[in-house]
C-alpha atoms as a PDB file:
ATOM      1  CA  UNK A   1     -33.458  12.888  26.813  1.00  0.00           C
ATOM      2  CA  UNK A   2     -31.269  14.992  29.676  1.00  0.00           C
ATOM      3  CA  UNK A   3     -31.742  18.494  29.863  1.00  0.00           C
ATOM      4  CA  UNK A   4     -28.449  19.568  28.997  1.00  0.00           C
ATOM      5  CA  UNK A   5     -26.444  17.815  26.162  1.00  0.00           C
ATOM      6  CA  UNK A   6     -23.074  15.765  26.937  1.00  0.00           C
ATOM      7  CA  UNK A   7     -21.491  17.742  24.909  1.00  0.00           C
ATOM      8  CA  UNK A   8     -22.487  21.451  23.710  1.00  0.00           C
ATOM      9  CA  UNK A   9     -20.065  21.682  20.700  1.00  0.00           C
ATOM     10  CA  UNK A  10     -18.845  19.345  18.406  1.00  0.00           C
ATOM     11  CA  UNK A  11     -17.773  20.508  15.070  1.00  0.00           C
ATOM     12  CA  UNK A  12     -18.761  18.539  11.809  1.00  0.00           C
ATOM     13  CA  UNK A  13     -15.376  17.412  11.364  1.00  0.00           C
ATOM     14  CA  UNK A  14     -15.272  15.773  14.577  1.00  0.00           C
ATOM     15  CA  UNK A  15     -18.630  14.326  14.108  1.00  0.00           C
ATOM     16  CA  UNK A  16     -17.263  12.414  11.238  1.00  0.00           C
ATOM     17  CA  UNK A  17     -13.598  11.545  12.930  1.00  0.00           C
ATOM     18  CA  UNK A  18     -15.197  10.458  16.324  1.00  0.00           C
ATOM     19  CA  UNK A  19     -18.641   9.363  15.761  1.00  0.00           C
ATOM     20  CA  UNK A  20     -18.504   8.495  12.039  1.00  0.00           C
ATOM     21  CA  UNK A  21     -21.005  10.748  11.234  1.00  0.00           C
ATOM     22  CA  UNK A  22     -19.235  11.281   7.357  1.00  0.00           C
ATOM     23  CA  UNK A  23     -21.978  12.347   5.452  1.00  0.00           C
ATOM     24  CA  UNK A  24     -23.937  14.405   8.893  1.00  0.00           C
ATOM     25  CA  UNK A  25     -23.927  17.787   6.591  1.00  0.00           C
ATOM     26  CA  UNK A  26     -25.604  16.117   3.268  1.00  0.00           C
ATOM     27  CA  UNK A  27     -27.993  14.206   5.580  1.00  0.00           C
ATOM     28  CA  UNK A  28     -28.541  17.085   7.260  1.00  0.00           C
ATOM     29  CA  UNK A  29     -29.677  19.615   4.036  1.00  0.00           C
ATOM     30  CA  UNK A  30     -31.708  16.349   3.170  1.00  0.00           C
ATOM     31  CA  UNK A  31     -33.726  16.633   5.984  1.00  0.00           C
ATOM     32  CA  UNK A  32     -34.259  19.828   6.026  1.00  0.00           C
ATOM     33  CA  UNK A  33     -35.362  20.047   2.164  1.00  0.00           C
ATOM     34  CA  UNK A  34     -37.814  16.963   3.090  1.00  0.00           C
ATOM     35  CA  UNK A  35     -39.731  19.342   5.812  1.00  0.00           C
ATOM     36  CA  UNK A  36     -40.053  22.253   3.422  1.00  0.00           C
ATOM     37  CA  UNK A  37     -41.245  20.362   0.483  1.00  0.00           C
ATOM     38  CA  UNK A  38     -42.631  17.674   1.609  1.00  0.00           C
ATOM     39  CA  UNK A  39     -44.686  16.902  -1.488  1.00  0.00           C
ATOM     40  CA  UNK A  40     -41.363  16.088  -3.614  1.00  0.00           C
ATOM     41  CA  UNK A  41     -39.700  13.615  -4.999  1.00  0.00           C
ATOM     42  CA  UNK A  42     -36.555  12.427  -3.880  1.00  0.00           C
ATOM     43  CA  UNK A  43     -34.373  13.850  -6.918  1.00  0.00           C
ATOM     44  CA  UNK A  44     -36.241  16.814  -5.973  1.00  0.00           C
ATOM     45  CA  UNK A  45     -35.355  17.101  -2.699  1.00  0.00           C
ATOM     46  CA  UNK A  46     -31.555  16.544  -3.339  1.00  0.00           C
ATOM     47  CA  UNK A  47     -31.867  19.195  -5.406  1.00  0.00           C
ATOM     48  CA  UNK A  48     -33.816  21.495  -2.604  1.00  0.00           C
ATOM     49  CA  UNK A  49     -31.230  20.243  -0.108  1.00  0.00           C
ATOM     50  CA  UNK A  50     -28.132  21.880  -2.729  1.00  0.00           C
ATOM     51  CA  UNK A  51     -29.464  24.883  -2.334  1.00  0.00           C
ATOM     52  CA  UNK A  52     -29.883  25.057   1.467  1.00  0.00           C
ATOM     53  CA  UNK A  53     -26.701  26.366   3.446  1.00  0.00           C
ATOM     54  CA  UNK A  54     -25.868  25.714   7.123  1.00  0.00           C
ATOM     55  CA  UNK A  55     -24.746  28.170   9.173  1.00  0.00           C
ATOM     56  CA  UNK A  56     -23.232  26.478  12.172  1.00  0.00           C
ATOM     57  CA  UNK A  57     -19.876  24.374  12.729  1.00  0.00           C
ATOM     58  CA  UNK A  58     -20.894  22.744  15.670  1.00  0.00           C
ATOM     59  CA  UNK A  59     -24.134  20.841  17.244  1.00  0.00           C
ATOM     60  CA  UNK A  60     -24.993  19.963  20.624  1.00  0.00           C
ATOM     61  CA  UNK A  61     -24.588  16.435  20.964  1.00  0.00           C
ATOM     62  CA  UNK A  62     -26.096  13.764  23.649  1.00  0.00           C
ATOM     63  CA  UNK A  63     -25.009  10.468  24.597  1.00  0.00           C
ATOM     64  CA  UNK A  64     -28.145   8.847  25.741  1.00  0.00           C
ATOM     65  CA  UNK A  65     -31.371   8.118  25.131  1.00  0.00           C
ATOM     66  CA  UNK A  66     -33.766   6.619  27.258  1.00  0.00           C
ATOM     67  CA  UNK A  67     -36.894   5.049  26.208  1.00  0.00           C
ATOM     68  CA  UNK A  68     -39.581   4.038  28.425  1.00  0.00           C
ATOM     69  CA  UNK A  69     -41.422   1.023  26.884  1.00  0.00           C
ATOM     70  CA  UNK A  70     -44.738   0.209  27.811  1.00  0.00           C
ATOM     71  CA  UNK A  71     -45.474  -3.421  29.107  1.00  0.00           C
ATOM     72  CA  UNK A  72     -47.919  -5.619  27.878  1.00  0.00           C
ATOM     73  CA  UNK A  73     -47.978  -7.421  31.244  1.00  0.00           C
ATOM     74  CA  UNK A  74     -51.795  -8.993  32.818  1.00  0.00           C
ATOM     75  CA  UNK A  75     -51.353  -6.454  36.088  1.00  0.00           C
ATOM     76  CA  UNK A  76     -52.127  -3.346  35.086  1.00  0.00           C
ATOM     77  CA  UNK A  77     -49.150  -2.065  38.369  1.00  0.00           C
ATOM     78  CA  UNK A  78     -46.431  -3.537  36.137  1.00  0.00           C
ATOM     79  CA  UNK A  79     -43.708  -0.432  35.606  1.00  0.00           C
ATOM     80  CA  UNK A  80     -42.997   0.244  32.259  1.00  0.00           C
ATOM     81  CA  UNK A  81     -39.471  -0.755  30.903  1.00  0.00           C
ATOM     82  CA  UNK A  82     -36.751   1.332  30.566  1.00  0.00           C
ATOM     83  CA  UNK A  83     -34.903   1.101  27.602  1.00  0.00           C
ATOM     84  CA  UNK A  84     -31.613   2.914  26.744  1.00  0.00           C
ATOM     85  CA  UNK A  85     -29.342   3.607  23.708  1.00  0.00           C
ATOM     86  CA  UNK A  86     -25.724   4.323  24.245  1.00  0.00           C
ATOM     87  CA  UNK A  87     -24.484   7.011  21.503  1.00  0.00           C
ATOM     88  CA  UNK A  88     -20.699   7.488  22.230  1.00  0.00           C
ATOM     89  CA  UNK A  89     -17.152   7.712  20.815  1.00  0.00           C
ATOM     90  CA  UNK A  90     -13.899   6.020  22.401  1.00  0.00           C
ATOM     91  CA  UNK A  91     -12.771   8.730  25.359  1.00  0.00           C
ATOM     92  CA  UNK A  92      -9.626   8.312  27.536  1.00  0.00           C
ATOM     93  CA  UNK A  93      -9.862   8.985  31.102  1.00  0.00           C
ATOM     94  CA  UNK A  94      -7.205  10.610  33.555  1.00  0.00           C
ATOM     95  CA  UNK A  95      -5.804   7.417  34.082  1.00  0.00           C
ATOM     96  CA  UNK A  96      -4.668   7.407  30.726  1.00  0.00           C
ATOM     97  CA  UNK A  97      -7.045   4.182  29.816  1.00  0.00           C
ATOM     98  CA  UNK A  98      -9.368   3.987  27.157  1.00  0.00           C
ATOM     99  CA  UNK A  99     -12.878   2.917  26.761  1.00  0.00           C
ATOM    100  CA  UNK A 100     -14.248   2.053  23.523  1.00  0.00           C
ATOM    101  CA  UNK A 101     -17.091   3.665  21.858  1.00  0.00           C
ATOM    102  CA  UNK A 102     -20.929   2.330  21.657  1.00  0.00           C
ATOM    103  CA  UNK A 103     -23.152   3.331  18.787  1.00  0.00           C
ATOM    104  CA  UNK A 104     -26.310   1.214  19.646  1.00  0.00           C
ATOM    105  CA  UNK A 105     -28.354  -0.238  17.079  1.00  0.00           C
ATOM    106  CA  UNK A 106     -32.300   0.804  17.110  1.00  0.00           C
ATOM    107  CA  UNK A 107     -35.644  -0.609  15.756  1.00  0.00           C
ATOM    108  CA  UNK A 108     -36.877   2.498  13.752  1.00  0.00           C
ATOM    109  CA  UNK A 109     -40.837   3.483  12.359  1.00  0.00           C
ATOM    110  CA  UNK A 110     -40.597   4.085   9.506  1.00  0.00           C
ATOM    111  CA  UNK A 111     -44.142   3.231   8.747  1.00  0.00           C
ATOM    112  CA  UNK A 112     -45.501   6.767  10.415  1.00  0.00           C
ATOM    113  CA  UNK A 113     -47.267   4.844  13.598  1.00  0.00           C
ATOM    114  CA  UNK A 114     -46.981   2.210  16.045  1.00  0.00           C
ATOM    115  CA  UNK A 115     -47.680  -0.245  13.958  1.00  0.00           C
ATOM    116  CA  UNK A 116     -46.183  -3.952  14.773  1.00  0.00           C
ATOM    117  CA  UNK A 117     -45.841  -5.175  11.242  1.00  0.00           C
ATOM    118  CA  UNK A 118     -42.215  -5.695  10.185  1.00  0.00           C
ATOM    119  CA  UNK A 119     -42.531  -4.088   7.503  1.00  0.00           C
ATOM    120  CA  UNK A 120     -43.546  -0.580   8.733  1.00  0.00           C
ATOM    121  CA  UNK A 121     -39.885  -1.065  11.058  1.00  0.00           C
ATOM    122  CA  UNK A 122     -36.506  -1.215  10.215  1.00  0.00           C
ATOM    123  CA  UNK A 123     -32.503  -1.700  11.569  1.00  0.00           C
ATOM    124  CA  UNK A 124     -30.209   1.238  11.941  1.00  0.00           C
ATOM    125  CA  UNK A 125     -27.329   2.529  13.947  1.00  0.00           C
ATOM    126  CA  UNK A 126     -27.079   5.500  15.491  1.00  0.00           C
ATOM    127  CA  UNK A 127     -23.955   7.359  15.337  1.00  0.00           C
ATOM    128  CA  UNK A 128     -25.093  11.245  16.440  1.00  0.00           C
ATOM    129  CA  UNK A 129     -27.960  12.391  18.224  1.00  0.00           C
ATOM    130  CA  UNK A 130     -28.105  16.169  18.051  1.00  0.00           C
ATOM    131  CA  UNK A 131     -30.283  19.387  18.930  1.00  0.00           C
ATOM    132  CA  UNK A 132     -30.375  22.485  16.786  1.00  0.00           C
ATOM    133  CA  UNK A 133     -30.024  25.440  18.418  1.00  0.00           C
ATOM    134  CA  UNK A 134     -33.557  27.750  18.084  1.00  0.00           C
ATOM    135  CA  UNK A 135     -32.165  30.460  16.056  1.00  0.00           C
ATOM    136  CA  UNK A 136     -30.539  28.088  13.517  1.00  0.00           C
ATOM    137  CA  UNK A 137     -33.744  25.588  13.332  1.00  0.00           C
ATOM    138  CA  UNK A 138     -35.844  29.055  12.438  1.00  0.00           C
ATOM    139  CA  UNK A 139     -33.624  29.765   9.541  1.00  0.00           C
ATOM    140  CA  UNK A 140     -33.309  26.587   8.067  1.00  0.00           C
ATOM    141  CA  UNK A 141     -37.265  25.734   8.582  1.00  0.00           C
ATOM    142  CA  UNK A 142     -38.845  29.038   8.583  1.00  0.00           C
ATOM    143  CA  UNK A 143     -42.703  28.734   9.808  1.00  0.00           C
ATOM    144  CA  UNK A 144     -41.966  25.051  10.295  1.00  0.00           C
ATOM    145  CA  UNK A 145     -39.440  24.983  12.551  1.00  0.00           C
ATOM    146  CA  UNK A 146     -42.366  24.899  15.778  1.00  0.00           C
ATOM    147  CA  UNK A 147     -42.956  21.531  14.113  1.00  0.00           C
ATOM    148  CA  UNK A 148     -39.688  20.036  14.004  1.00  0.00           C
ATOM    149  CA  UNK A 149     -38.932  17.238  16.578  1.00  0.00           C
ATOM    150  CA  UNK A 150     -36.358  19.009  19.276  1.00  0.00           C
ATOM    151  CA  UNK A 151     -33.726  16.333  19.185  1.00  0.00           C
ATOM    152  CA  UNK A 152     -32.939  14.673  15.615  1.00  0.00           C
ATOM    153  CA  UNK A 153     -30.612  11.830  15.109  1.00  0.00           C
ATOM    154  CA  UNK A 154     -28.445  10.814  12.813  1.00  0.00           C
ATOM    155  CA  UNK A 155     -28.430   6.947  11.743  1.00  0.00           C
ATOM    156  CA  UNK A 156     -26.625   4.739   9.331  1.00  0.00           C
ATOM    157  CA  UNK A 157     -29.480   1.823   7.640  1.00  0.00           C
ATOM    158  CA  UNK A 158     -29.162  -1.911   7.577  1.00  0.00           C
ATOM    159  CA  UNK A 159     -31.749  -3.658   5.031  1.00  0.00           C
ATOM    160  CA  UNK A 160     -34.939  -4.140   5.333  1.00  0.00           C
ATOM    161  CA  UNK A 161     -36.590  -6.915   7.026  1.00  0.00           C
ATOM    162  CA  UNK A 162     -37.720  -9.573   4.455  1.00  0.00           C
ATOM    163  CA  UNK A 163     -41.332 -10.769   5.044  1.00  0.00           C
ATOM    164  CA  UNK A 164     -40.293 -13.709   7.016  1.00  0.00           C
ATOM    165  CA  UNK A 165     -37.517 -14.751   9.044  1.00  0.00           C
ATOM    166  CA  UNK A 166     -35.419 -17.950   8.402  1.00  0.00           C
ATOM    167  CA  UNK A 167     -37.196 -21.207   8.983  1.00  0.00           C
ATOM    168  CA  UNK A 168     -34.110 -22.419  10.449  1.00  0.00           C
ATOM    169  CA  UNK A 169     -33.141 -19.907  13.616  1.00  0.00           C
ATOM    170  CA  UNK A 170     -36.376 -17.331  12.747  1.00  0.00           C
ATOM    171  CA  UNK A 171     -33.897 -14.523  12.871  1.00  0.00           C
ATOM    172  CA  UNK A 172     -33.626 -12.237  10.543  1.00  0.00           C
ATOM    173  CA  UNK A 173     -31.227 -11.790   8.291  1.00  0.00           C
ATOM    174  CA  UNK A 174     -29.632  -7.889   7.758  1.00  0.00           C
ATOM    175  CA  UNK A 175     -26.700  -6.566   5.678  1.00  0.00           C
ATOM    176  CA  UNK A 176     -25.297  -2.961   5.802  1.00  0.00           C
ATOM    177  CA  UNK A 177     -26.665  -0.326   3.188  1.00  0.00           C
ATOM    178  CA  UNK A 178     -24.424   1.443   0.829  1.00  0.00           C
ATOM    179  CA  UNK A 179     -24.284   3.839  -1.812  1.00  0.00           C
ATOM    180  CA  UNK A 180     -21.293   2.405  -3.860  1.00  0.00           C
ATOM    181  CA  UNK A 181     -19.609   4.865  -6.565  1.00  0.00           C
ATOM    182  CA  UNK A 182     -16.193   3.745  -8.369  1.00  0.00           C
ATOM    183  CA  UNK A 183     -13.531   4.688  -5.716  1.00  0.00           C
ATOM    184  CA  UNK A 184     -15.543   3.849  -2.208  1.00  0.00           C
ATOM    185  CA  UNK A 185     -18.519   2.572  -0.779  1.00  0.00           C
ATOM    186  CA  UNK A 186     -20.688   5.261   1.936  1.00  0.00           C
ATOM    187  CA  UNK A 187     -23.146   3.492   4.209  1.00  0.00           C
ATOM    188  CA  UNK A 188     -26.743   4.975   3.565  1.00  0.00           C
ATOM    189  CA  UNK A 189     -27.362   7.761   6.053  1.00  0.00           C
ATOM    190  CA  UNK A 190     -29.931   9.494   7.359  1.00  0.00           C
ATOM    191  CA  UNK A 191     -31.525  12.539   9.823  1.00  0.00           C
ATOM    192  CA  UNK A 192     -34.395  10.855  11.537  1.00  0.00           C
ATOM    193  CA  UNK A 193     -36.539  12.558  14.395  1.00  0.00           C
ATOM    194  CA  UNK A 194     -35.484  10.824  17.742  1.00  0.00           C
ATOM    195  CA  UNK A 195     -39.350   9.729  18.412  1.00  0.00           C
ATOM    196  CA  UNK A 196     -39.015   7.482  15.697  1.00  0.00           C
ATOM    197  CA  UNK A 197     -36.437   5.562  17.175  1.00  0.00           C
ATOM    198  CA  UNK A 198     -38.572   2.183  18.859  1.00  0.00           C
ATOM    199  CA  UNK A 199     -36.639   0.913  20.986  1.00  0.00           C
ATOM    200  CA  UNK A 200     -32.714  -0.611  20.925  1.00  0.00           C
ATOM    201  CA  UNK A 201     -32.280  -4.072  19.428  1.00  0.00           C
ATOM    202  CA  UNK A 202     -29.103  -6.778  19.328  1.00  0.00           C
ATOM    203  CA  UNK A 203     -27.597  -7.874  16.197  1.00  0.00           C
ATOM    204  CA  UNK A 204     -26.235 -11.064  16.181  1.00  0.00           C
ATOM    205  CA  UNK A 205     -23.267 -11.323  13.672  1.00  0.00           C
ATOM    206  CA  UNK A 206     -22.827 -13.646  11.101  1.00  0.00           C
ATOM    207  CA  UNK A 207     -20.056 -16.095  11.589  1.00  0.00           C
ATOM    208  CA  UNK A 208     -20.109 -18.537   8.232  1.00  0.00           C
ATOM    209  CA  UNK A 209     -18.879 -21.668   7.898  1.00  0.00           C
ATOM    210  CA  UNK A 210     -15.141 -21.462   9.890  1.00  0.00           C
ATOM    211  CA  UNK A 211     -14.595 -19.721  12.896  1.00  0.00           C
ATOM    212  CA  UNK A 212     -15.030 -15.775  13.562  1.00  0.00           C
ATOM    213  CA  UNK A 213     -12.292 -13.912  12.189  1.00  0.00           C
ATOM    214  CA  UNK A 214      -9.700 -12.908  14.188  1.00  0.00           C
ATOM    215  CA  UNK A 215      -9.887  -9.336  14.005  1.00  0.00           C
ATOM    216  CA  UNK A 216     -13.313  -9.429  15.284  1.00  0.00           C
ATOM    217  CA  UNK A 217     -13.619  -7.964  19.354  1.00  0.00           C
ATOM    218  CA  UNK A 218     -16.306  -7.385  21.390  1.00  0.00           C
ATOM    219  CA  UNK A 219     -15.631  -3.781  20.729  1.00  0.00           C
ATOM    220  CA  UNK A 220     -15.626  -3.565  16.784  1.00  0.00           C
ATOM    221  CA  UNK A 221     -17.461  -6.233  15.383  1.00  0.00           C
ATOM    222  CA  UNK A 222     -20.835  -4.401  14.627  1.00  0.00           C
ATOM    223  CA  UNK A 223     -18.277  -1.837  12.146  1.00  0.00           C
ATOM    224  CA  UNK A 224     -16.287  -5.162  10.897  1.00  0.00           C
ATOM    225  CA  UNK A 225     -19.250  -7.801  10.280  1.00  0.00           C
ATOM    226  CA  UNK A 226     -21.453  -7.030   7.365  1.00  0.00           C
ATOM    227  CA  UNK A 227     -23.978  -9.446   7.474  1.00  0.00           C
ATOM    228  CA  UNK A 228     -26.105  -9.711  11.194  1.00  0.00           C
ATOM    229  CA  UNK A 229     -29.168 -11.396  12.313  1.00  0.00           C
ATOM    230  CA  UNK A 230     -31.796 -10.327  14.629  1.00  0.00           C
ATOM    231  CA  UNK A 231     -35.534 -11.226  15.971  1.00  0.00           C
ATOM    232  CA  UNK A 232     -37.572  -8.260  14.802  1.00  0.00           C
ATOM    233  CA  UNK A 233     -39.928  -6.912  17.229  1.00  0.00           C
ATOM    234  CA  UNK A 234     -40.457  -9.511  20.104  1.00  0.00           C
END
């Protein structure tokens, strides 16, 4: 991570208009409840994370994150790879033109180690990585907060990898995760620690039977296309 963030406010409601960060504040409480009772259930823990108010508007927000990969190579010499995730909304530049936004997708442990079985990893995107400021990350985590990872991130889920890929292509095959309620469908969401992020990882999306729909561009079709393929952990 750089030093200094890329940029040192952005308010909640921009984190949702810009990065599409729309549930950042429930995620957020969740995360926080999780630390400080970490023997409850979930229900509980929604319940914990009710109660919990957050002080600030804004977080400090960073762009990039670069991963250094170590290589499984024969000559011990070999430099380690250098991996990075790009974690930015479309900007404008004095010129007037615009560049689109990247929110890279990640291979994330969720099985508490390095473990290389699929099923301790798993797809998500990352849409905000963040840093609480020290007097706010005391308040919310009291004599935990010396324990809680500096930079946190927060990342929308695709499914979980199935136990084996197709027979066909030996991809495999991910949809999007929602919570779906009677008047709109939310994409599952969560605050993750930014050392649990692997490495990044490339979807490949899923064109069915005709050809790609027209709406599709290099620059949105990871937000259009809902169903995505990918090798796992090579």
């Amino acid at each position: 991570m750089t030093k200094h963030p890329s940029m040192p406010a952005v308010s909640f409601d921009n984190l949702a208009i810009k990065y599409g960060a729309d549930d950042i504040i429930n995620a957020l409480v969740r995360f926080v409840a999780k630390i400080t009772n970490p023997q409850s259930s979930r229900q509980q823990i929604a319940m914990a994370g009710m109660q919990i108010h957050l002080s600030m508007t804004s977080m400090r927000v960073f762009h990039r994150i670069c991963i250094s990969n170590p290589t499984h190579h024969e000559y011990s010499n070999m430099p380690n790879l250098l991996d990075a995730v790009h974690i930015r909304p479309t900007r404008v530049d004095s010129r007037g033109q615009t560049t689109a936004g990247r929110f890279n997708t990640v291979l994330v442990d969720v099985g508490g180690g390095l473990s290389s079985n699929i099923s301790d990893l798993r797809v998500a995107q990352v849409r905000v990585v963040f840093s609480l400021k020290d007097h706010h990350c005391e308040r919310l985590f009291g004599k935990l907060h010396t324990k809680v990872a500096t930079h946190l991130a927060y990342v929308q889920w695709f499914s979980k990898f199935t136990v084996m890929p197709s027979s066909q292509h030996h991809l495999y095959k991910l949809k999007r995760c929602y919570i779906r309620d009677a008047d709109t469908n939310y994409r599952v969401a969560e605050v993750i620690p930014v050392n649990k992020i692997r490495c990044s990882i490339q979807l490949f999306p899923q064109f069915g039977s005709g050809t790609a729909p027209r709406q599709w561009t290099p620059d949105n079709v990871l937000e259009e296309c809902e169903t995505d393929y990918t090798y796992g952990l090579l």
